[in-house]
Protein backbone atom coordinates (compact mmCIF):
# COMPACT_ATOMS: atom_id res chain seq x y z
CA UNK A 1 14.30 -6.12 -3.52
CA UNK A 2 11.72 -3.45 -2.62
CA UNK A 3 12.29 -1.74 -5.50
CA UNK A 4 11.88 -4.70 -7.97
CA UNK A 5 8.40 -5.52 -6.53
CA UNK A 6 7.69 -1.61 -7.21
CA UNK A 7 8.54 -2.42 -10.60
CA UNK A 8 5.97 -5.01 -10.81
CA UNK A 9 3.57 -3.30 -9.49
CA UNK A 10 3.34 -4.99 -6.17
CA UNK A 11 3.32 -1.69 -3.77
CA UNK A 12 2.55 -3.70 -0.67
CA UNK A 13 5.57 -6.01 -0.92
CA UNK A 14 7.93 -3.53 -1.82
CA UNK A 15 6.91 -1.19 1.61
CA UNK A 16 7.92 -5.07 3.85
CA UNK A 17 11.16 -4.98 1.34
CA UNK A 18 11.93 -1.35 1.90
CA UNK A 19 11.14 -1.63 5.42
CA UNK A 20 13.68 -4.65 6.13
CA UNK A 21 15.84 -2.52 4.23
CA UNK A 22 16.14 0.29 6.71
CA UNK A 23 17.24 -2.29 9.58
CA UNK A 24 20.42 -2.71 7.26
CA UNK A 25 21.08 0.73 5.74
CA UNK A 26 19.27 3.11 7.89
CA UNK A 27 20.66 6.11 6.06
CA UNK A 28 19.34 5.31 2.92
CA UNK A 29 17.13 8.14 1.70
CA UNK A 30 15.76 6.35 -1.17
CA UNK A 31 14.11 3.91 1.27
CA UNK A 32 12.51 6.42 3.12
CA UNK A 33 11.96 8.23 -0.44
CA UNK A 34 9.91 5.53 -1.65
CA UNK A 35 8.52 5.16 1.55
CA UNK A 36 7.02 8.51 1.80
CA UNK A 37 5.73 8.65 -1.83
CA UNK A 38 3.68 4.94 -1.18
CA UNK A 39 2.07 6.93 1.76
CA UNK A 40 1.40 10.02 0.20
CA UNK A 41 0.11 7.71 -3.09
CA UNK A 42 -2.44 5.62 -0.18
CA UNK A 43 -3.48 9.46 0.95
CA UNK A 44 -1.46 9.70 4.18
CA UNK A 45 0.09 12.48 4.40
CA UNK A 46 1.05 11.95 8.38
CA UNK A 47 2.96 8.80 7.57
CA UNK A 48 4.77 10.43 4.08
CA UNK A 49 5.96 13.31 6.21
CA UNK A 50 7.34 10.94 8.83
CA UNK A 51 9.41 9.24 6.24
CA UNK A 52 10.47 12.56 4.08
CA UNK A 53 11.75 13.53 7.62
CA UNK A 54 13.18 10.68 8.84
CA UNK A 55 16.52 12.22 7.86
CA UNK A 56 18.04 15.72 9.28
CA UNK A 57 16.62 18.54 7.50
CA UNK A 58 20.20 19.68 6.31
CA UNK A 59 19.94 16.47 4.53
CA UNK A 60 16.74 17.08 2.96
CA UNK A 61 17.57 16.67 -1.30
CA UNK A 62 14.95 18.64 -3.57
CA UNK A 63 13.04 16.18 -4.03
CA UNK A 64 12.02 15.96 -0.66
CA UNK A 65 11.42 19.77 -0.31
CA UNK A 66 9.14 19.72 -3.74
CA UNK A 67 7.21 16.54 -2.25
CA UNK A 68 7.22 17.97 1.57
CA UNK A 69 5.54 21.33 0.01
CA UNK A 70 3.13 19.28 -1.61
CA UNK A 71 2.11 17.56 1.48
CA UNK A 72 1.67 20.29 3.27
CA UNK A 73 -0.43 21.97 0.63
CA UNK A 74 -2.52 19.02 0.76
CA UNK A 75 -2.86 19.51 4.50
CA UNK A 76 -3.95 23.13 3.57
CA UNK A 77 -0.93 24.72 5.30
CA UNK A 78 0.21 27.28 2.98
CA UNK A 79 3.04 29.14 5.32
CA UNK A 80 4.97 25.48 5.24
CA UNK A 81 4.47 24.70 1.34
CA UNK A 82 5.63 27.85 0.12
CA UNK A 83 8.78 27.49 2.98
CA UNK A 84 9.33 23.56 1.52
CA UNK A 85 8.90 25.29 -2.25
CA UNK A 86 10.40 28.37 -1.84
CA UNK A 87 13.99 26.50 -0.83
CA UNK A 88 13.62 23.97 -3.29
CA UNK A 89 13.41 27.23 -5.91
CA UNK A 90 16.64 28.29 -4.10
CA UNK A 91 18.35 24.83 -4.98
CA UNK A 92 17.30 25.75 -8.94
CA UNK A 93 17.47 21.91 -9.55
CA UNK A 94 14.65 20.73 -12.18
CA UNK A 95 13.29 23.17 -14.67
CA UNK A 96 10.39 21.31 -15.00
CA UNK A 97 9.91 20.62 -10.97
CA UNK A 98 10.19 24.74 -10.95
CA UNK A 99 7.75 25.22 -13.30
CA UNK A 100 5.02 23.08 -11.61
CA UNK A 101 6.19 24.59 -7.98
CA UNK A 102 5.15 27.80 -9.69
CA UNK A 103 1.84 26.64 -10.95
CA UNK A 104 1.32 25.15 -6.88
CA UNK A 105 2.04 27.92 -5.48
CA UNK A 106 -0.48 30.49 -7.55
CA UNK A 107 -2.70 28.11 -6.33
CA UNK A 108 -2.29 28.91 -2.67
């Protein structure tokens, strides 16, 4: 349901959606996904990081590592976005992912 409200456009419904949705599949990483990126959209990086990490970091898919590097490049710590971009290079996922990591990380 979260994610139809997203569709429309209605951000603030789909986070009480998405959140109701982790009391019934708290493994989920989409939910937590779409979670982080509403934060990190609103400018709160605190809150996106708690819910790109809500899962163990053995878990972590590359989309969380490119979006946890950019977070913390927002947060001007360099050491942990080039760690979070650096092991999303070593996945090799998304050419076109790589190609902006590469363009974030000349820039730090």
């Amino acid at each position: 349901m979260g994610d139809a409200y997203n569709m429309l456009g209605d951000k603030e419904q789909a986070v009480i959606f998405w959140n109701k949705s982790l009391y019934y599949g708290p493994d989920d990483f989409q939910i937590y996904f779409a979670l982080g990126q509403y934060y990190l959209e609103k400018n709160m990086p605190d809150s996106a990081i708690y819910y790109y990490t809500a899962l163990p970091d053995s878990s972590y898919p590359p989309e969380v590592l490119y979006q946890l590097g950019v977070v913390a490049m927002k947060k001007g710590d360099k050491l942990k976005a080039t760690s979070y971009f650096d092991r999303y290079i070593a996945i090799g996922k998304d050419s076109t992912t790589l190609q902006n990591i590469i363009i974030l990380k000349s820039q730090l």
